[in-house]
PDB file of N, CA and C in Angstrom:
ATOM      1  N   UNK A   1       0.146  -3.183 -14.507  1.00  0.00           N
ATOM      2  CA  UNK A   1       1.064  -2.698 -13.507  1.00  0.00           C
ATOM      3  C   UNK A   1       2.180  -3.732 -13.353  1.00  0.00           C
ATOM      4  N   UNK A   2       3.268  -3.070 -13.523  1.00  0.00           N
ATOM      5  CA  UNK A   2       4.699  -4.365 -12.782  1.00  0.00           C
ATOM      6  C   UNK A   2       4.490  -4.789 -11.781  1.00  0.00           C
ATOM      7  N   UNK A   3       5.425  -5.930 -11.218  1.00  0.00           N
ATOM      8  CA  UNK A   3       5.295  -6.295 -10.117  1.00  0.00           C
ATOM      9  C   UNK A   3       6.690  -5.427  -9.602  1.00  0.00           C
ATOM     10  N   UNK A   4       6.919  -4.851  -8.634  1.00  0.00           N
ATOM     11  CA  UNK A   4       8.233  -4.339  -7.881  1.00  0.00           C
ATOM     12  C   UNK A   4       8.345  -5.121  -6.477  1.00  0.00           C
ATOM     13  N   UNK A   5       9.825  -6.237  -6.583  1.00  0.00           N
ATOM     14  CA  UNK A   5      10.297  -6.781  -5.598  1.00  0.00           C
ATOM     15  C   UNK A   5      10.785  -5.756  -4.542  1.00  0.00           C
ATOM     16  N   UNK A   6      10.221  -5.974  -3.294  1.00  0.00           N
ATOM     17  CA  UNK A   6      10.361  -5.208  -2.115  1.00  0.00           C
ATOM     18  C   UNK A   6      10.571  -6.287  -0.990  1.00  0.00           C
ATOM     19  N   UNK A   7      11.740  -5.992  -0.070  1.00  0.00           N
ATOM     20  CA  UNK A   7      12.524  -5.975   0.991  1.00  0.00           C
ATOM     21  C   UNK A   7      11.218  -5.478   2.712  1.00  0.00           C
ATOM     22  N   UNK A   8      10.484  -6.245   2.635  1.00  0.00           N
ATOM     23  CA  UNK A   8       9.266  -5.209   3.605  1.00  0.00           C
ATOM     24  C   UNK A   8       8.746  -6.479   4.336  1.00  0.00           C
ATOM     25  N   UNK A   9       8.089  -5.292   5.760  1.00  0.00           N
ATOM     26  CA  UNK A   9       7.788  -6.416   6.759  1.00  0.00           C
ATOM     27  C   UNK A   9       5.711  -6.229   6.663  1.00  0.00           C
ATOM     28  N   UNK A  10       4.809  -7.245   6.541  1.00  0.00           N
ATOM     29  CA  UNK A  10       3.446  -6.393   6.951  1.00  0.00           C
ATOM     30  C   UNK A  10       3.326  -6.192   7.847  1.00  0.00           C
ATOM     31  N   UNK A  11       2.823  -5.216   8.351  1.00  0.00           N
ATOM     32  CA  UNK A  11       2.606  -4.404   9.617  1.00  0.00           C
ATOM     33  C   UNK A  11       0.793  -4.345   9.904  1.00  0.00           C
ATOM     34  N   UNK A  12       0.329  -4.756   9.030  1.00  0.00           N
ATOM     35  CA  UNK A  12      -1.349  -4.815   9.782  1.00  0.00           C
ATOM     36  C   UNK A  12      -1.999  -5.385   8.433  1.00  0.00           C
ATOM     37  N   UNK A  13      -3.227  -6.254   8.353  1.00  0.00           N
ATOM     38  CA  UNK A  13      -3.621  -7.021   7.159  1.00  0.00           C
ATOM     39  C   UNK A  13      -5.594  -6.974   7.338  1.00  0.00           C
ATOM     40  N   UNK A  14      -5.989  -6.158   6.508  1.00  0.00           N
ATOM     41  CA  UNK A  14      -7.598  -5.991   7.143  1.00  0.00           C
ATOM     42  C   UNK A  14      -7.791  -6.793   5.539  1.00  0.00           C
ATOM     43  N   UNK A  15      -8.966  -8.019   6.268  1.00  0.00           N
ATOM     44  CA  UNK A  15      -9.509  -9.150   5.591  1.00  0.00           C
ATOM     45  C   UNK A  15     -10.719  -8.809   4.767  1.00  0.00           C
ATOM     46  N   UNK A  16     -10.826  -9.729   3.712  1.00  0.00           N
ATOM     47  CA  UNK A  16     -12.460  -8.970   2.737  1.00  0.00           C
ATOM     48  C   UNK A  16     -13.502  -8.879   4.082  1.00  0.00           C
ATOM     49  N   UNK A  17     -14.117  -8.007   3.797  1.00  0.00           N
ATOM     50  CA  UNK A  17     -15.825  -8.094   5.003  1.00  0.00           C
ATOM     51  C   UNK A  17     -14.973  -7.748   6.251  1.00  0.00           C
ATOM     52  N   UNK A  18     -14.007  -6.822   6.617  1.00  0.00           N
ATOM     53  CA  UNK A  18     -13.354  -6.153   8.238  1.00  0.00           C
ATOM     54  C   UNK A  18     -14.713  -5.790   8.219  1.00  0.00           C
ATOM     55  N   UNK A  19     -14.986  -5.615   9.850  1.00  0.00           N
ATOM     56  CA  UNK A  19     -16.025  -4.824  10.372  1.00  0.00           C
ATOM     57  C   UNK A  19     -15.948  -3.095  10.457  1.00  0.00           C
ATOM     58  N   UNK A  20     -16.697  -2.176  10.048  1.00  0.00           N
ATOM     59  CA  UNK A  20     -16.663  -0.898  10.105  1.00  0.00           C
ATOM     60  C   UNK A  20     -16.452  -0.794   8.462  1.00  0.00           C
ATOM     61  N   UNK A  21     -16.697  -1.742   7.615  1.00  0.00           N
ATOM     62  CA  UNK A  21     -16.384  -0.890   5.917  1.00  0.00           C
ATOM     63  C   UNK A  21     -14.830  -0.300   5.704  1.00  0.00           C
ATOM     64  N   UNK A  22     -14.386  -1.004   6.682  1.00  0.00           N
ATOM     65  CA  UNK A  22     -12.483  -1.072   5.879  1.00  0.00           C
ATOM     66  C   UNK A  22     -12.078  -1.730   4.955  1.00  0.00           C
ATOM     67  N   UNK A  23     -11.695  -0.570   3.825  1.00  0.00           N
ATOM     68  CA  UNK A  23     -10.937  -1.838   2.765  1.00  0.00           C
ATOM     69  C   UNK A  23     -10.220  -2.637   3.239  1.00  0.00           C
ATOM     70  N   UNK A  24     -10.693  -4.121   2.349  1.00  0.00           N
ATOM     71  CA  UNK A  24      -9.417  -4.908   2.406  1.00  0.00           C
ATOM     72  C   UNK A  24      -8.655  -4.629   1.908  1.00  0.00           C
ATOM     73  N   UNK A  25      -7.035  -5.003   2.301  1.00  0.00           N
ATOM     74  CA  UNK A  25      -6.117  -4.383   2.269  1.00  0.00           C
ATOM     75  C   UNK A  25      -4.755  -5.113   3.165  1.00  0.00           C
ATOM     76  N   UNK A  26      -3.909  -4.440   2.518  1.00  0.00           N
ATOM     77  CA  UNK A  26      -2.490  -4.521   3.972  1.00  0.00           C
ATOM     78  C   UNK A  26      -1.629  -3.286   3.837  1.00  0.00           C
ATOM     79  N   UNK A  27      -0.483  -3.351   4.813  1.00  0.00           N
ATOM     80  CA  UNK A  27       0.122  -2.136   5.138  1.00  0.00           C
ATOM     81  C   UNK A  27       1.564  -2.912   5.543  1.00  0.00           C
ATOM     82  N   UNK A  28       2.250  -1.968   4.420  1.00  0.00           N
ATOM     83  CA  UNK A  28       3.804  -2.623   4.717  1.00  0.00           C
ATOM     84  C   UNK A  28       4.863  -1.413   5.298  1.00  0.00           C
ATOM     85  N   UNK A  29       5.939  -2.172   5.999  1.00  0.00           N
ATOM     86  CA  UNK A  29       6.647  -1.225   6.330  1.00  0.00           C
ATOM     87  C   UNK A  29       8.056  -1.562   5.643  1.00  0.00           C
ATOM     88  N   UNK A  30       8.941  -0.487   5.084  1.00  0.00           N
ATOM     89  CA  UNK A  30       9.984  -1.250   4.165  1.00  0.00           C
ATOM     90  C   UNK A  30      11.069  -1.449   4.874  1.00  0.00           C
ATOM     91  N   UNK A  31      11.877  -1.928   4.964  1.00  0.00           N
ATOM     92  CA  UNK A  31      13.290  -2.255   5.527  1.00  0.00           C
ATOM     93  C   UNK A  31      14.021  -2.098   5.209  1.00  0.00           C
ATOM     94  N   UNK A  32      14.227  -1.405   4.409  1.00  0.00           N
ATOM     95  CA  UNK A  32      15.580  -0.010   3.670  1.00  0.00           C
ATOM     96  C   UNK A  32      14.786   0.675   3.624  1.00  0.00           C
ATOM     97  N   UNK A  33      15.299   2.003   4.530  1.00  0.00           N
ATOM     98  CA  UNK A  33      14.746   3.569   4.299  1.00  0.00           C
ATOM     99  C   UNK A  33      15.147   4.130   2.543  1.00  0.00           C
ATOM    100  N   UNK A  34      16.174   3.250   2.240  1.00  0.00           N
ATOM    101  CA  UNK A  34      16.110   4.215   0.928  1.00  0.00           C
ATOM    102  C   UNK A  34      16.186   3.097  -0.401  1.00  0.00           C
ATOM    103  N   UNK A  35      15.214   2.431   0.032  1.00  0.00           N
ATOM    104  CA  UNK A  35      14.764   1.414  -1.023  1.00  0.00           C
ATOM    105  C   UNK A  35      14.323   2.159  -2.649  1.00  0.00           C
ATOM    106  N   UNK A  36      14.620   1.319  -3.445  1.00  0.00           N
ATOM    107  CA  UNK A  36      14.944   2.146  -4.856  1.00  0.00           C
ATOM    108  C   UNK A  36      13.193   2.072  -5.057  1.00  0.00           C
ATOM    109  N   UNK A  37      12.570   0.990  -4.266  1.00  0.00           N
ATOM    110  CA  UNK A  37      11.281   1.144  -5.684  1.00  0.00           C
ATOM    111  C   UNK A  37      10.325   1.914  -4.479  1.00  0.00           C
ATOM    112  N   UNK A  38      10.454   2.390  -3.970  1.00  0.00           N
ATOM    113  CA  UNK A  38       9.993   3.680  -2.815  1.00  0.00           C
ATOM    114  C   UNK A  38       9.450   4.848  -4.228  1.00  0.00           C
ATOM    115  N   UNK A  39       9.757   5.494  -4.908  1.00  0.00           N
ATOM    116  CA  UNK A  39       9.635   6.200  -5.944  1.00  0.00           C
ATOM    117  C   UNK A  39       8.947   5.835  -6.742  1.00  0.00           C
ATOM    118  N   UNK A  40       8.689   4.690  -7.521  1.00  0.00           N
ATOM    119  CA  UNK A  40       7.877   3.864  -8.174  1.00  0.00           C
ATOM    120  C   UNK A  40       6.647   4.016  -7.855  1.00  0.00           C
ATOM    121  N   UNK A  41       6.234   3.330  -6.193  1.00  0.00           N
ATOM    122  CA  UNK A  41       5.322   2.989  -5.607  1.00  0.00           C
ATOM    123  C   UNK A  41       4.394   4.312  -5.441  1.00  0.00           C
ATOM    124  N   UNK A  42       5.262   5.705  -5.017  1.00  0.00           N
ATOM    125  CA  UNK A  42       4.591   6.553  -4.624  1.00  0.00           C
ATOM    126  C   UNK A  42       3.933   7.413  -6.050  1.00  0.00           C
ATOM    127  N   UNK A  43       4.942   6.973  -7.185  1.00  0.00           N
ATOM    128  CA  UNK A  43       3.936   7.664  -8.343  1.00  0.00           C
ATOM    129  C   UNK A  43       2.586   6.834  -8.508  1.00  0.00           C
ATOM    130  N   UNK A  44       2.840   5.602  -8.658  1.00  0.00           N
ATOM    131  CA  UNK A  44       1.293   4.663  -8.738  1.00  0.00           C
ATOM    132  C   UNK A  44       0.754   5.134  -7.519  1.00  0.00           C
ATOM    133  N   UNK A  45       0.765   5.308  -6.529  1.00  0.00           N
ATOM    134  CA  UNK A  45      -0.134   5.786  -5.376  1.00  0.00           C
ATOM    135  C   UNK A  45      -0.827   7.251  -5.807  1.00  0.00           C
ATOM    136  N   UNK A  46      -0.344   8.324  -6.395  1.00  0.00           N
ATOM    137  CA  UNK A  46      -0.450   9.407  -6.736  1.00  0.00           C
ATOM    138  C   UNK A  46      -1.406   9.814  -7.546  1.00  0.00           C
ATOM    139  N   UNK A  47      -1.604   8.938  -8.539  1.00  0.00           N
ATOM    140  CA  UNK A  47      -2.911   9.125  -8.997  1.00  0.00           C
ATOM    141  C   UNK A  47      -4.024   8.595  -8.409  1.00  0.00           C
ATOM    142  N   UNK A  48      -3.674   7.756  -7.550  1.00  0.00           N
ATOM    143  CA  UNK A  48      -4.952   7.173  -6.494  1.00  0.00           C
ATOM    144  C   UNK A  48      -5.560   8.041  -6.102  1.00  0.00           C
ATOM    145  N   UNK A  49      -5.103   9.535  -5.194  1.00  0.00           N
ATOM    146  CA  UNK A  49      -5.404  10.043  -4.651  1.00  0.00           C
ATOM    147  C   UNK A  49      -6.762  10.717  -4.985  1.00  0.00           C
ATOM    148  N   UNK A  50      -7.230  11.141  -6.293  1.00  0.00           N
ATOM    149  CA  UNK A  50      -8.656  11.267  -6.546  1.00  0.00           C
ATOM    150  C   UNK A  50      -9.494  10.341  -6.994  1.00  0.00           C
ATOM    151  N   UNK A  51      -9.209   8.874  -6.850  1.00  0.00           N
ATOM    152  CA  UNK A  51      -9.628   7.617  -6.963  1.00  0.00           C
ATOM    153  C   UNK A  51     -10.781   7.662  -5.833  1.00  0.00           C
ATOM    154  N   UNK A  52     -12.080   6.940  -6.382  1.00  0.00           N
ATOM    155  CA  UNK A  52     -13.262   6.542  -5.730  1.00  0.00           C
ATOM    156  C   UNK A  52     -13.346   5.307  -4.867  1.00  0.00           C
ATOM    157  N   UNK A  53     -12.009   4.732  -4.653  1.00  0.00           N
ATOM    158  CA  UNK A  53     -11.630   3.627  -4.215  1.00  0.00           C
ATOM    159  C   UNK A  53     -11.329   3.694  -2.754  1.00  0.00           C
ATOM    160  N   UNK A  54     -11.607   3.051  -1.601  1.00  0.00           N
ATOM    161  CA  UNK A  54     -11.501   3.223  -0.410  1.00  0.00           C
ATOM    162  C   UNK A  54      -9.743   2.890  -0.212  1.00  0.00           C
ATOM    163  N   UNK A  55      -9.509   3.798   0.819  1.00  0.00           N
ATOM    164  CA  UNK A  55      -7.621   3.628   1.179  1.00  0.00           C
ATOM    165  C   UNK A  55      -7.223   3.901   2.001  1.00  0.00           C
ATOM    166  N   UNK A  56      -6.225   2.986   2.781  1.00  0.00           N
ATOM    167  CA  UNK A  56      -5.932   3.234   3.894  1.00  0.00           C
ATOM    168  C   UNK A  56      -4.077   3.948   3.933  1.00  0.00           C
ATOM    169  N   UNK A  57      -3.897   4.480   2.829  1.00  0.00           N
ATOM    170  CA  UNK A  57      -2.604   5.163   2.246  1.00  0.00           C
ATOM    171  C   UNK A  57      -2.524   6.215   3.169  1.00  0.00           C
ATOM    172  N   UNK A  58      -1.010   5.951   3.980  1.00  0.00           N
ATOM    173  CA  UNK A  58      -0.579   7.172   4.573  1.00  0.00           C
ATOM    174  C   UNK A  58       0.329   7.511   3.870  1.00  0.00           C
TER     175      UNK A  58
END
């Protein structure tokens, strides 16, 4: 996978071992609404979606 430089603030960061079986993980929010690699990101997310992998993807 590339790396895609993003313009973004984190907005919440759940650590290995969160309590309740939340992936670890983080959650960004971007800071250009019309950031170019917005498109990128959401095709790699897209096949996640029938992934066996826990996600906290809105």
């Amino acid at each position: 996978m590339e790396r895609i430089p993003l313009a973004c603030t984190v907005v919440w960061l759940t650590p290995q071992g969160a309590q309740g079986g939340r992936a670890q993980g983080i959650g960004v929010k971007f800071n250009d609404k019309d950031n170019p690699a917005k498109p990128q990101i959401e095709k790699y997310l897209t096949g996640m979606l029938n992934s066996d992998r826990l996600s906290h993807t809105l």
